[in-house]
PDB file of N, CA and C in Angstrom:
ATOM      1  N   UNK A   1      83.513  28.149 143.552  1.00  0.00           N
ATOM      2  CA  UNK A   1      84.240  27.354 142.588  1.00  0.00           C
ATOM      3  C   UNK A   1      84.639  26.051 143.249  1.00  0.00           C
ATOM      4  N   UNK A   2      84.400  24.954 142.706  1.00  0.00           N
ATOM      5  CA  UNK A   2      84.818  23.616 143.011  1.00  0.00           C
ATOM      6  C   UNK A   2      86.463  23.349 143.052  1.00  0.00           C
ATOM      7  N   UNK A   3      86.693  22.856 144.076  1.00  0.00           N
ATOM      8  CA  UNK A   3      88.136  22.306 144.307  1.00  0.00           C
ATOM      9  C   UNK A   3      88.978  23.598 144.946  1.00  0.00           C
ATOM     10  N   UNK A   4      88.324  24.890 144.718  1.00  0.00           N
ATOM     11  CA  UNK A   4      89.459  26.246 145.298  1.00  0.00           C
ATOM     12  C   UNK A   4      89.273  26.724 146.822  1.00  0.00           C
ATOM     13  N   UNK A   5      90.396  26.470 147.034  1.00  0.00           N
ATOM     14  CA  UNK A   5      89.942  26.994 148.480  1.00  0.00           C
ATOM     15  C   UNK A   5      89.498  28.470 148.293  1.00  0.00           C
ATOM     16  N   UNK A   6      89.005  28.974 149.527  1.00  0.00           N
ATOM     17  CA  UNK A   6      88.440  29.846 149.592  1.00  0.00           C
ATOM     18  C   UNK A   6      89.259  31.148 149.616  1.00  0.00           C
ATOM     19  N   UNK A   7      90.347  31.320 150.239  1.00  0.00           N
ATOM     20  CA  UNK A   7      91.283  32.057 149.441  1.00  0.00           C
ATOM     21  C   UNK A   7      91.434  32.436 148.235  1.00  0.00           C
ATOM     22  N   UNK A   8      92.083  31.344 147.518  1.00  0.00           N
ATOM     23  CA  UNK A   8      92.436  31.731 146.822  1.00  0.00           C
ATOM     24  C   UNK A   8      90.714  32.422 145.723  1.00  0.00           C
ATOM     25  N   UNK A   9      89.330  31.484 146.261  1.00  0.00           N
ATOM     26  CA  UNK A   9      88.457  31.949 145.822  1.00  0.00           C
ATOM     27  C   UNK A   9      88.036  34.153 145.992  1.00  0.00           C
ATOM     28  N   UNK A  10      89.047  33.931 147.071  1.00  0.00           N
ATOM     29  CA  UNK A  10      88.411  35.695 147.561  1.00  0.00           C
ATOM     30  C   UNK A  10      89.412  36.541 146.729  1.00  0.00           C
ATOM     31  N   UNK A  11      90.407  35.837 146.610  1.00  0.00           N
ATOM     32  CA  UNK A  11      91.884  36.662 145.552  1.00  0.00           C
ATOM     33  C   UNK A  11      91.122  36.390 144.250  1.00  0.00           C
ATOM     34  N   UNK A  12      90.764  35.859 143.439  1.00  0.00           N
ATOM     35  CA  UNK A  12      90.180  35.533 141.799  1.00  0.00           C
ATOM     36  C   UNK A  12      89.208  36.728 141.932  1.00  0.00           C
ATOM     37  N   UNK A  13      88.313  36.923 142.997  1.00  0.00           N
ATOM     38  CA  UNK A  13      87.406  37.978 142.401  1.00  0.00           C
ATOM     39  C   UNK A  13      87.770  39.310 142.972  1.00  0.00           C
ATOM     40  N   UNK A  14      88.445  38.964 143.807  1.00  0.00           N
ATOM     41  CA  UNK A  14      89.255  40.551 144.106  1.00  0.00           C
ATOM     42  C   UNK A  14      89.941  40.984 142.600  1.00  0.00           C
ATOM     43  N   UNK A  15      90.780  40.217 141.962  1.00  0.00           N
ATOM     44  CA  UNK A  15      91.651  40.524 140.390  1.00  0.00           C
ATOM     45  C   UNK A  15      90.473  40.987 139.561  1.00  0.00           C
ATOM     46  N   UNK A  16      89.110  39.965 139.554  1.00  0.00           N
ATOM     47  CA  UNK A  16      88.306  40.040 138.550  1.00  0.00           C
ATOM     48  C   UNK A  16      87.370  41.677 138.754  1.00  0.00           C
ATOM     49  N   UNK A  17      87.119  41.830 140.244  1.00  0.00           N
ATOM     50  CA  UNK A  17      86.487  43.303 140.340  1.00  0.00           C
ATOM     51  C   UNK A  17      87.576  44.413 139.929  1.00  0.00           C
ATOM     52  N   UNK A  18      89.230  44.284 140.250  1.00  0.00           N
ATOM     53  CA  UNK A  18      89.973  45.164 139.793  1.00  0.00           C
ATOM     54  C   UNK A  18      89.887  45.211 138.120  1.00  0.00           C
ATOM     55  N   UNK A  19      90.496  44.262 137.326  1.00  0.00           N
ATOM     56  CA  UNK A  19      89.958  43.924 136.050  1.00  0.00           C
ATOM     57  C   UNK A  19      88.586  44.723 135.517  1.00  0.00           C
ATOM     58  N   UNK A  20      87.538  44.319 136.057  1.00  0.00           N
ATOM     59  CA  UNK A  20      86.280  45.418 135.879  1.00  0.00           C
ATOM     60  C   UNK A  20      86.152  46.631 135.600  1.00  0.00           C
ATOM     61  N   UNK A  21      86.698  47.277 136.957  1.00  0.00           N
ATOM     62  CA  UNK A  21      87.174  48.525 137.131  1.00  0.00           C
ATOM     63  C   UNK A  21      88.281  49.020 135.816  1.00  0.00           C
ATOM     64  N   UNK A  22      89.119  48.521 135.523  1.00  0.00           N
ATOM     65  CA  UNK A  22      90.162  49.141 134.424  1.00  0.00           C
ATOM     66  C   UNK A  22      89.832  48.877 133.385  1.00  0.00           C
ATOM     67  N   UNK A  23      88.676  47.570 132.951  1.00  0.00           N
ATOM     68  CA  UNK A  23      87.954  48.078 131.529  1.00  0.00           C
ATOM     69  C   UNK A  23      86.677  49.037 131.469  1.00  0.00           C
ATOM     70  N   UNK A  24      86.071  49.450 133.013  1.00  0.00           N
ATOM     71  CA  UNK A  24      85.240  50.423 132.759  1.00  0.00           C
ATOM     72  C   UNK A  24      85.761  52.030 132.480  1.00  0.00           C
ATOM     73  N   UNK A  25      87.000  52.106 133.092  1.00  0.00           N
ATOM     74  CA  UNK A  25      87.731  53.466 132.454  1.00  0.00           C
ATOM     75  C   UNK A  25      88.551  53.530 131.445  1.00  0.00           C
ATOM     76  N   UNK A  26      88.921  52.187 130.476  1.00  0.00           N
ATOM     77  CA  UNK A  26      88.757  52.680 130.003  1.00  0.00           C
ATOM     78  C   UNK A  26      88.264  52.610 128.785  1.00  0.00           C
ATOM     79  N   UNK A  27      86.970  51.850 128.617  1.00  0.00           N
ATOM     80  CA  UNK A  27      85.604  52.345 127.573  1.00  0.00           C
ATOM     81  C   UNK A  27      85.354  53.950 128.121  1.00  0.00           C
ATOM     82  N   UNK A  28      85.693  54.611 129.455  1.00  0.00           N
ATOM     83  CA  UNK A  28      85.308  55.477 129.437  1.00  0.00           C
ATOM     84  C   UNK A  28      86.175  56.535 128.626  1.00  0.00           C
ATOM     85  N   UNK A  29      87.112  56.214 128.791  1.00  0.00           N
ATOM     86  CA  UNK A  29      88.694  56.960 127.944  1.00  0.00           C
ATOM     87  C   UNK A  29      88.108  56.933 126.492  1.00  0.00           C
ATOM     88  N   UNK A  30      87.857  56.105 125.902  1.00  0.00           N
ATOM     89  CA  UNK A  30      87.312  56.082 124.666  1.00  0.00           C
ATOM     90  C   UNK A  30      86.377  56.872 124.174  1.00  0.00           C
ATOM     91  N   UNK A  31      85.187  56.492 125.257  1.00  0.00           N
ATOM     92  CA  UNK A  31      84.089  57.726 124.567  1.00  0.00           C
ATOM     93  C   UNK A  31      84.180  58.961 124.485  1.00  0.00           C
ATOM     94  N   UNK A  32      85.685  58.968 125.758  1.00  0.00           N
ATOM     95  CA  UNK A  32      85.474  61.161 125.758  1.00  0.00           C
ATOM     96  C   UNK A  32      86.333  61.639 125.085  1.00  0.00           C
ATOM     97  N   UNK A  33      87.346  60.440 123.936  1.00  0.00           N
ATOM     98  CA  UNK A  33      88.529  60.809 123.735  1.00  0.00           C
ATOM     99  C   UNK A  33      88.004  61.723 122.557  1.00  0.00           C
ATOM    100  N   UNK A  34      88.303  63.109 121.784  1.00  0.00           N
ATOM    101  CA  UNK A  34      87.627  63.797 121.051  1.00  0.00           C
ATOM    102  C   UNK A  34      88.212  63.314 119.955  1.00  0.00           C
ATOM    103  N   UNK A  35      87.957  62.896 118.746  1.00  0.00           N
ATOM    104  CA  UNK A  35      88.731  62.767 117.538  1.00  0.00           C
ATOM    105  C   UNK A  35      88.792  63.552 116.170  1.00  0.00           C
ATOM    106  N   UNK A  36      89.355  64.035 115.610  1.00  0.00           N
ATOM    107  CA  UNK A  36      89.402  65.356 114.377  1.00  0.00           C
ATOM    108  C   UNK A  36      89.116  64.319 113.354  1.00  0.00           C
ATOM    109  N   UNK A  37      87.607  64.245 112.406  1.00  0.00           N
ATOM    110  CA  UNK A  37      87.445  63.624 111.937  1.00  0.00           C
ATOM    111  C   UNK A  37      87.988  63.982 110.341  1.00  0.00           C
ATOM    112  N   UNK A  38      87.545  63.299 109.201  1.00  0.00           N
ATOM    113  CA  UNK A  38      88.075  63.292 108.149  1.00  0.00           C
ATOM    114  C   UNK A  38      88.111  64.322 107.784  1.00  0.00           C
ATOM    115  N   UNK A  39      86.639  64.736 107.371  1.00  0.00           N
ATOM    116  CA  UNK A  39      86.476  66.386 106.918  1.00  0.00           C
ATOM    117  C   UNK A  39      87.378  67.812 107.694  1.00  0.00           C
ATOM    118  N   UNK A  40      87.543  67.466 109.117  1.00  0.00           N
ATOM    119  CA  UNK A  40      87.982  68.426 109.159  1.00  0.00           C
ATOM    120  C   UNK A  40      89.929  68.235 109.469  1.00  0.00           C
ATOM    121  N   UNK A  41      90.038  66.586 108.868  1.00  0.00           N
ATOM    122  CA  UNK A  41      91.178  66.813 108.565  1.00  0.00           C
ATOM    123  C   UNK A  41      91.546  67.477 107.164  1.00  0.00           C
ATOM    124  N   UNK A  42      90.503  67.264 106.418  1.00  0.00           N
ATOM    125  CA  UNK A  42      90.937  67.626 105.317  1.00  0.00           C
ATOM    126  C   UNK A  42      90.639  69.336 104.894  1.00  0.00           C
ATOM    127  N   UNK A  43      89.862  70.142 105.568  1.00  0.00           N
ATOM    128  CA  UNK A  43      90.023  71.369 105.839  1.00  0.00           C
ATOM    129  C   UNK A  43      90.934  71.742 106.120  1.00  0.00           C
ATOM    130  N   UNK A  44      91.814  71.056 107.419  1.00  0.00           N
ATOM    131  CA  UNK A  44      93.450  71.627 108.050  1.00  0.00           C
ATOM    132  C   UNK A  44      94.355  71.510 106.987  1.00  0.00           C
ATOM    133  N   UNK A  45      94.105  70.367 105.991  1.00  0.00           N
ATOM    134  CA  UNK A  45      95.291  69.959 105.091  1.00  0.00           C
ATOM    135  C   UNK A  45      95.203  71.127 104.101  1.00  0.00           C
ATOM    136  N   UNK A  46      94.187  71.988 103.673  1.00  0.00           N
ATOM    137  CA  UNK A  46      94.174  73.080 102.870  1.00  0.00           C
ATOM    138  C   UNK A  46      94.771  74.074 103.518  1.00  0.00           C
ATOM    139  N   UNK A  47      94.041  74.814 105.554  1.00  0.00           N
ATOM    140  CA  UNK A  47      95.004  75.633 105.347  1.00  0.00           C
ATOM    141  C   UNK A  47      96.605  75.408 105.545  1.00  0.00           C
ATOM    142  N   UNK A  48      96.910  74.148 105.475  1.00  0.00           N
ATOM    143  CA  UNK A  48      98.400  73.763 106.136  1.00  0.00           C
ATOM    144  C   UNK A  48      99.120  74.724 104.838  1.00  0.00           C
ATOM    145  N   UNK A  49      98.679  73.585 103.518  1.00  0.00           N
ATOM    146  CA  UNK A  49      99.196  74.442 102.161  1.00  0.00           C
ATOM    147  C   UNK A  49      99.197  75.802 102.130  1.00  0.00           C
ATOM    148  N   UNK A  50      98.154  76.638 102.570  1.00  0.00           N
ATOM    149  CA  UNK A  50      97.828  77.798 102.236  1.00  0.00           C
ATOM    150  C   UNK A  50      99.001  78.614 102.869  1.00  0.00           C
ATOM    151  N   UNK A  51      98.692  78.042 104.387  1.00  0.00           N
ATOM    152  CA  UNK A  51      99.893  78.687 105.050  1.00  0.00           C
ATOM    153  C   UNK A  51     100.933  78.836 104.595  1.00  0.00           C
ATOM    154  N   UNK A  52     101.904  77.819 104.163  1.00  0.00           N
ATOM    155  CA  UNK A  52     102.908  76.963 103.749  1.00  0.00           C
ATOM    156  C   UNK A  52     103.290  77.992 102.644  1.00  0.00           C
ATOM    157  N   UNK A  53     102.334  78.283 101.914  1.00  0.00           N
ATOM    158  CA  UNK A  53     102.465  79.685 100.530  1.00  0.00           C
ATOM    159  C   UNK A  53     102.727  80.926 100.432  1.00  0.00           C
ATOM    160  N   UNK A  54     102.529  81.011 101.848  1.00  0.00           N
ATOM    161  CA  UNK A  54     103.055  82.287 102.767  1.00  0.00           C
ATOM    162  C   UNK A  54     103.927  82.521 103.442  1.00  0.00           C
ATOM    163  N   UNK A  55     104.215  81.421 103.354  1.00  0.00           N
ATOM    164  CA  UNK A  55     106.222  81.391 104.255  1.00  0.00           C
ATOM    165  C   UNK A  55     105.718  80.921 105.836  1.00  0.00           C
ATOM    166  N   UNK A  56     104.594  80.167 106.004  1.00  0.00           N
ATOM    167  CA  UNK A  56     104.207  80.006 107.578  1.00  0.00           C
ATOM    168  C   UNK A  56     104.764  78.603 107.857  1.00  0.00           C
ATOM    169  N   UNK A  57     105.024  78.453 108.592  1.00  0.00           N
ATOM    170  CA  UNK A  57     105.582  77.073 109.047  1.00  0.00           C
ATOM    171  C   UNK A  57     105.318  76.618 110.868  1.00  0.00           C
ATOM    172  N   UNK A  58     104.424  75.563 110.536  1.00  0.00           N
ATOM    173  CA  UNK A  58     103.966  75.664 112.418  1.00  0.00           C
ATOM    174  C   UNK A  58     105.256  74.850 112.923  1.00  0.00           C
ATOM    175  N   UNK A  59     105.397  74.458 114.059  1.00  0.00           N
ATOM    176  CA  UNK A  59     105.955  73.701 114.823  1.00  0.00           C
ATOM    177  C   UNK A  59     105.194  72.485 115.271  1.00  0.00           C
ATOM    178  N   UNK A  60     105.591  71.195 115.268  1.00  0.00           N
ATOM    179  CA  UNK A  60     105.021  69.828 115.459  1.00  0.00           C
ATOM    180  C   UNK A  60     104.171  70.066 116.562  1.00  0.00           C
ATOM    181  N   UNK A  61     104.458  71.455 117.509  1.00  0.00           N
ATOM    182  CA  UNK A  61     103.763  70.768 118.571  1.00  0.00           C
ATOM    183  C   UNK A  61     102.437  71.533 118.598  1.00  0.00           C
ATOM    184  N   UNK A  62     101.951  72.331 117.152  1.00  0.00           N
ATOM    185  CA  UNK A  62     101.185  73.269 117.372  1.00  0.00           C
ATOM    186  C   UNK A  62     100.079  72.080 116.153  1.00  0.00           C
ATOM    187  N   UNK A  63     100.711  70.944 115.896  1.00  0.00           N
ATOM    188  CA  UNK A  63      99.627  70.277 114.920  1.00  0.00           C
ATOM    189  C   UNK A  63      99.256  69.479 115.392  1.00  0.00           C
ATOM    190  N   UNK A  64      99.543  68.768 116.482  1.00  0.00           N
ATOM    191  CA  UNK A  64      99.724  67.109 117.090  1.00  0.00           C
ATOM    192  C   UNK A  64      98.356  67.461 117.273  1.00  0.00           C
ATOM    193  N   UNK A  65      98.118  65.805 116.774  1.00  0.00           N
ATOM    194  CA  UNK A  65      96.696  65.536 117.667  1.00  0.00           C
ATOM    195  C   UNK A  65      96.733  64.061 117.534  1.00  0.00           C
ATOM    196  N   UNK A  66      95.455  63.423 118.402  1.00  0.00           N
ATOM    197  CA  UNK A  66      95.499  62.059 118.567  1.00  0.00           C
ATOM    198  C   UNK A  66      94.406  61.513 118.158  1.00  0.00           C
ATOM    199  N   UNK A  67      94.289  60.360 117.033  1.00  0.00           N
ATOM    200  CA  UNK A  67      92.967  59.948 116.883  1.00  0.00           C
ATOM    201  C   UNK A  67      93.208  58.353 117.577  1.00  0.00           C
ATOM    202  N   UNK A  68      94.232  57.638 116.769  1.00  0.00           N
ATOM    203  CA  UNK A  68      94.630  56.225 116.688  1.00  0.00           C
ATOM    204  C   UNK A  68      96.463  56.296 117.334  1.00  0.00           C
ATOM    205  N   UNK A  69      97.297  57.127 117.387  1.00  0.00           N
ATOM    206  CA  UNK A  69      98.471  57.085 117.551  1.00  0.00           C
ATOM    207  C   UNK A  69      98.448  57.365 118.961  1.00  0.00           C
ATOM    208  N   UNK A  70      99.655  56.698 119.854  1.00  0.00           N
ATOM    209  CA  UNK A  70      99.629  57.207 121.102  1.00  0.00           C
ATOM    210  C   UNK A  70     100.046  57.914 121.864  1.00  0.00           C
ATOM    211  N   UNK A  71     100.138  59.147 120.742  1.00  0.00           N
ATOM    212  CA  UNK A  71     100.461  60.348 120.967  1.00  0.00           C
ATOM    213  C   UNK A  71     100.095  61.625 120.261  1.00  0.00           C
ATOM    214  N   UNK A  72     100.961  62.400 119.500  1.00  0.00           N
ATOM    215  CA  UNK A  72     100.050  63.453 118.776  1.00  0.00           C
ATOM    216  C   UNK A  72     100.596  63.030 117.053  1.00  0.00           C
ATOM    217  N   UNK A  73     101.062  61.407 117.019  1.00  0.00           N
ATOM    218  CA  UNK A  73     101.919  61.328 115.398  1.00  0.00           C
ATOM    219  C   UNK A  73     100.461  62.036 114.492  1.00  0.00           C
ATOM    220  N   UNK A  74      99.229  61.501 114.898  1.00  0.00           N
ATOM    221  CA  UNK A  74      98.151  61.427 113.665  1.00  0.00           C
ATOM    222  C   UNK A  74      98.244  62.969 113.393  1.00  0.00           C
ATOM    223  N   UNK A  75      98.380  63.497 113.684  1.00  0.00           N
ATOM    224  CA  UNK A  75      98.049  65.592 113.438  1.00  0.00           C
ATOM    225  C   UNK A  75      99.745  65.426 112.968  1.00  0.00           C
ATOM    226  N   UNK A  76     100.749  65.101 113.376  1.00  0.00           N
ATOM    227  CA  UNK A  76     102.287  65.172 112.585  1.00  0.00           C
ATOM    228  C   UNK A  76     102.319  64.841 111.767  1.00  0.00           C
ATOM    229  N   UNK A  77     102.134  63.412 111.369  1.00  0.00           N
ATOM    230  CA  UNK A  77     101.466  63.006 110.049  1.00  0.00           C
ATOM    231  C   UNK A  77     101.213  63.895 109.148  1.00  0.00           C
ATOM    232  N   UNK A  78     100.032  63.754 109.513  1.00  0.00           N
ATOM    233  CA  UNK A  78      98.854  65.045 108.551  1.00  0.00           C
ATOM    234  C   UNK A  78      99.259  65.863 107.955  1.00  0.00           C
ATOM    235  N   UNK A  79     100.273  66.766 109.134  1.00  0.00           N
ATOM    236  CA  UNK A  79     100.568  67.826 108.793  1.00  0.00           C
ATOM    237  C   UNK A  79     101.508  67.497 107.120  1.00  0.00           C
ATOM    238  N   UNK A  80     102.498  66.810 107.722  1.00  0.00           N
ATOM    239  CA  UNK A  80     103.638  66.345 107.063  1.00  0.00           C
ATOM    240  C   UNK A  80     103.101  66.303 105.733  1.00  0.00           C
ATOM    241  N   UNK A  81     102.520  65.153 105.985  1.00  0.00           N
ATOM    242  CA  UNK A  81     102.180  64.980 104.169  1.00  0.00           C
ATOM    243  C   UNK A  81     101.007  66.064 103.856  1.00  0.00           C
ATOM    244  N   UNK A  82     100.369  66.418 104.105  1.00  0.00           N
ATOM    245  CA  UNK A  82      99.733  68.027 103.880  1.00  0.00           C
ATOM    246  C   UNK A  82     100.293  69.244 102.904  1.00  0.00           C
ATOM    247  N   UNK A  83     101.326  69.199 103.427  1.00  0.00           N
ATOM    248  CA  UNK A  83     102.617  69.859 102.920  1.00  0.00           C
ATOM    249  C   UNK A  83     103.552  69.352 101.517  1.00  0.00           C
ATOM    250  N   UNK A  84     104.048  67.934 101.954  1.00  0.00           N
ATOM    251  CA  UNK A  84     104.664  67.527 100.842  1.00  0.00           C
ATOM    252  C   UNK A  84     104.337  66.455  99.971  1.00  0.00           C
ATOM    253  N   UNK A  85     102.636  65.931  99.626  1.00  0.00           N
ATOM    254  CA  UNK A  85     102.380  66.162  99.203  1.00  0.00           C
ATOM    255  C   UNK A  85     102.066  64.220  99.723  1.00  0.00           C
ATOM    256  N   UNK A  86     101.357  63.220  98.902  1.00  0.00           N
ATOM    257  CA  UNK A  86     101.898  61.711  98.544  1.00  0.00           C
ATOM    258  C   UNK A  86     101.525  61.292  97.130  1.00  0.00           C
ATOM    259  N   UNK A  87     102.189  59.873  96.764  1.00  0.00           N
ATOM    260  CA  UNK A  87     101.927  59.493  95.889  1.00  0.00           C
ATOM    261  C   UNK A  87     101.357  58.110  95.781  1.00  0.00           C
ATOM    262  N   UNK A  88     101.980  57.380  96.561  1.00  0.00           N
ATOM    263  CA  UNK A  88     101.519  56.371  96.629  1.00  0.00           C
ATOM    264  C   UNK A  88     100.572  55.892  97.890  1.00  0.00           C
ATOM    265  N   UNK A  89     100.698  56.385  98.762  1.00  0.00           N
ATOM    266  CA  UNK A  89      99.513  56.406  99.960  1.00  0.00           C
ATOM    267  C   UNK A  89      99.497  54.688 100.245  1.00  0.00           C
ATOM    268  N   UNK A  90     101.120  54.379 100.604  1.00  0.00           N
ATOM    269  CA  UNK A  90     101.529  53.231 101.141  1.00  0.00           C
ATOM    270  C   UNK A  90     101.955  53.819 102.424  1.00  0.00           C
ATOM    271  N   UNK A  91     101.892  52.705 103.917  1.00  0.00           N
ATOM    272  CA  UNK A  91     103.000  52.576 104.888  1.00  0.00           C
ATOM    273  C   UNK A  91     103.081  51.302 105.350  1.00  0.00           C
ATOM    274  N   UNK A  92     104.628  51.144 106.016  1.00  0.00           N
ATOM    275  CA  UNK A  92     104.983  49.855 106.910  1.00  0.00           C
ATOM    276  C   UNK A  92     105.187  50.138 107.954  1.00  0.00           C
ATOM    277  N   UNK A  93     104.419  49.795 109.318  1.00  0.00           N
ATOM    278  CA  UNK A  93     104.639  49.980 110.470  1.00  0.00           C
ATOM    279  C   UNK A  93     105.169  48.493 111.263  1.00  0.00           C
ATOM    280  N   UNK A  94     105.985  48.860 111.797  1.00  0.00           N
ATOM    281  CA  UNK A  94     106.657  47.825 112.723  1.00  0.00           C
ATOM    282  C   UNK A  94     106.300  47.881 114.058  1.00  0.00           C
ATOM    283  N   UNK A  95     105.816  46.969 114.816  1.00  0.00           N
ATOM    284  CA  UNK A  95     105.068  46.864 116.542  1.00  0.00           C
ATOM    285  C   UNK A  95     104.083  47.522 116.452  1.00  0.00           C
ATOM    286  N   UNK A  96     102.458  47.256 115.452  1.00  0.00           N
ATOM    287  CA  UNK A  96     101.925  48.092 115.083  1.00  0.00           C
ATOM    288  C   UNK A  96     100.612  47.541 116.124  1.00  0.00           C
ATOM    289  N   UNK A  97     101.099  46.227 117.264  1.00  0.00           N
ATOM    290  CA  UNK A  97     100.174  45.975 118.102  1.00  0.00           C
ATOM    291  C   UNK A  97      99.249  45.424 117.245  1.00  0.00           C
ATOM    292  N   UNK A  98      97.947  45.606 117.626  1.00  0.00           N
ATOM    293  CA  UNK A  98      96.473  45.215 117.134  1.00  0.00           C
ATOM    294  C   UNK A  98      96.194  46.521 115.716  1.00  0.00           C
ATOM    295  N   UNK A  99      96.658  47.447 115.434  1.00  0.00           N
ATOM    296  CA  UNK A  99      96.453  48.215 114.590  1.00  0.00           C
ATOM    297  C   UNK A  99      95.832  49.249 115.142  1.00  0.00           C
ATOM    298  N   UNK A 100      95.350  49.082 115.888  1.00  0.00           N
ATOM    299  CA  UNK A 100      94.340  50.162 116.353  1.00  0.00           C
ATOM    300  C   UNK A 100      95.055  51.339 116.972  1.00  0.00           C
ATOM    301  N   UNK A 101      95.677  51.303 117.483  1.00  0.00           N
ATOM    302  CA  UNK A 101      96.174  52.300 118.244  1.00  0.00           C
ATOM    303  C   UNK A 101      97.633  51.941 117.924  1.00  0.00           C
ATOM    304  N   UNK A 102      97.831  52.870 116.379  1.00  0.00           N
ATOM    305  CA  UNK A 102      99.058  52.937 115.826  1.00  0.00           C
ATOM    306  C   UNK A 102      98.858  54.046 114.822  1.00  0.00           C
ATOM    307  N   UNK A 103     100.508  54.401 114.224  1.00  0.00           N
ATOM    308  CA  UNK A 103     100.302  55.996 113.394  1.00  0.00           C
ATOM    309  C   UNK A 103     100.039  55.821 112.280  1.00  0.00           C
ATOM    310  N   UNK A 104      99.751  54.344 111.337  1.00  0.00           N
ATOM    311  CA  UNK A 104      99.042  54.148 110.262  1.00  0.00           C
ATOM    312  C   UNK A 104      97.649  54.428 110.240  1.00  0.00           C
ATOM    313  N   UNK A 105      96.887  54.083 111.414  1.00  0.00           N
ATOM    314  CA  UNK A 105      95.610  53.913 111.471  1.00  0.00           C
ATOM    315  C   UNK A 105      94.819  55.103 111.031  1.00  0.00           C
ATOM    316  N   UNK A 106      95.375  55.946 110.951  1.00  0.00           N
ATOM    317  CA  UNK A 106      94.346  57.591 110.825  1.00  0.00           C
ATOM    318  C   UNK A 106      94.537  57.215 109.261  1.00  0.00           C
ATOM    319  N   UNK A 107      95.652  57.563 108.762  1.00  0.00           N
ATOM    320  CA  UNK A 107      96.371  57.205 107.232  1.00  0.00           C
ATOM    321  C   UNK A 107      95.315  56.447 106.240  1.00  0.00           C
ATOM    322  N   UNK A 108      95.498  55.248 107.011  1.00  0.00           N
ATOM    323  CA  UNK A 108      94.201  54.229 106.745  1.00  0.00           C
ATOM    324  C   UNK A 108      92.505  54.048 106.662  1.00  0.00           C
ATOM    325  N   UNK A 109      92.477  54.896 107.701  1.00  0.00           N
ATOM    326  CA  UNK A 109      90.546  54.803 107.941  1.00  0.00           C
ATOM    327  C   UNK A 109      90.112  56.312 107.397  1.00  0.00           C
ATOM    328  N   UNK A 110      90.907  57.134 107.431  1.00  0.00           N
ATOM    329  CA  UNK A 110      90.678  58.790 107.203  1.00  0.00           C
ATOM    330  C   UNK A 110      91.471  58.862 105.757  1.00  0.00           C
ATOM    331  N   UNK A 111      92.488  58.574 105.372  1.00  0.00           N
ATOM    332  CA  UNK A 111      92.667  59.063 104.325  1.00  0.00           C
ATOM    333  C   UNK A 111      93.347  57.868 102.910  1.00  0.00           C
ATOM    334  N   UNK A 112      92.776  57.041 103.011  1.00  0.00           N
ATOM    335  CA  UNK A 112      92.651  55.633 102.279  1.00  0.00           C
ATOM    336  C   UNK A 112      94.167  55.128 101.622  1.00  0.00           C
ATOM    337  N   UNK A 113      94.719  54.931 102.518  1.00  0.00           N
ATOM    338  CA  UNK A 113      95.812  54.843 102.764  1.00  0.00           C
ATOM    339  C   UNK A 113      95.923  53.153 102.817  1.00  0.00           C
ATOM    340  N   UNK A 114      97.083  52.633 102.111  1.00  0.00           N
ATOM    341  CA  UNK A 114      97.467  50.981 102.379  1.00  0.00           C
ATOM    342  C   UNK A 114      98.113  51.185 103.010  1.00  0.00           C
ATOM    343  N   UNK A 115      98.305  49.360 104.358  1.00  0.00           N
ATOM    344  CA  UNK A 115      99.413  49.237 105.039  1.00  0.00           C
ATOM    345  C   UNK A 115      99.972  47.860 105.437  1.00  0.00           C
ATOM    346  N   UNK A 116     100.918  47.805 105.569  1.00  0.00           N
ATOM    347  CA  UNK A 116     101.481  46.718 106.167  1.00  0.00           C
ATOM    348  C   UNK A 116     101.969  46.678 107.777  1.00  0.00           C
ATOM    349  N   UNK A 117     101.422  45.911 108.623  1.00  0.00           N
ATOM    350  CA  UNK A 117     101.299  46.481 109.934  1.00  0.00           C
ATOM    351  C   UNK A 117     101.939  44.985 109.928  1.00  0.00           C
ATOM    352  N   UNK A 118     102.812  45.081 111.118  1.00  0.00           N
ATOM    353  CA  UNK A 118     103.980  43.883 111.779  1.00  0.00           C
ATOM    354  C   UNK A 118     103.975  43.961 113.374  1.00  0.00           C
ATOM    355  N   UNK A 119     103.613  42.980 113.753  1.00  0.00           N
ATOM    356  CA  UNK A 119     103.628  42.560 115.151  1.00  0.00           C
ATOM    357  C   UNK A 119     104.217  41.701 115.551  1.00  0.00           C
ATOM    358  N   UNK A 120     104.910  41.255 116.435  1.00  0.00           N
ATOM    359  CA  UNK A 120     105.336  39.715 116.717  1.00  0.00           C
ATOM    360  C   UNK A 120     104.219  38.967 116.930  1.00  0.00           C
TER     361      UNK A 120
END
């Protein structure tokens, strides 16, 4: 590079090979991440009811799962309204980032869901 000393030239690609490295894991995070797709969300959402008719009631931590949320909201979700039922298949998420990796997003791409997503 013109005008950089060489230092600081050996620090830029030292950042840029680290940089490398943390978007190659994680595109790799991505591909192995498993995701519960529509259909068989919408299989769970039958037996959630079914259960539900029987006096069964799981615990949040026996539904969680992760498609888009960064944690197990998308399977809490699910569950949730599974159960009680929606009508309008609106949400507003606040710090919803890029969208992508937020608890509307399943709502949205899986079960046609509107939203209003807010970021600074």
């Amino acid at each position: 590079m013109k005008g950089v000393s060489k230092d600081i030239e050996g620090e830029l690609g030292s950042l840029n090979a680290q940089l490398q490295d943390i978007y190659g894991r994680l595109a790799h995070l991505e591909l192995t991440r498993e995701q519960v797709d529509r259909g068989a969300q919408l299989i769970l959402g039958h037996k959630y009811r079914e259960m539900a008719q029987r006096g069964i009631a799981l615990a949040f931590a026996e539904v969680g799962f992760q498609n888009y949320s960064q944690f197990d909201e998308d399977g809490i979700l699910h569950y949730i309204f599974s159960l009680i039922g929606t009508t309008e298949k609106r949400s507003v998420e606040i710090c919803a980032g890029t969208g992508y990796e937020s608890n509307s997003a399943n709502l949205i791409l899986n079960h046609g869901w509107y939203a209003l997503l807010v970021d600074g």
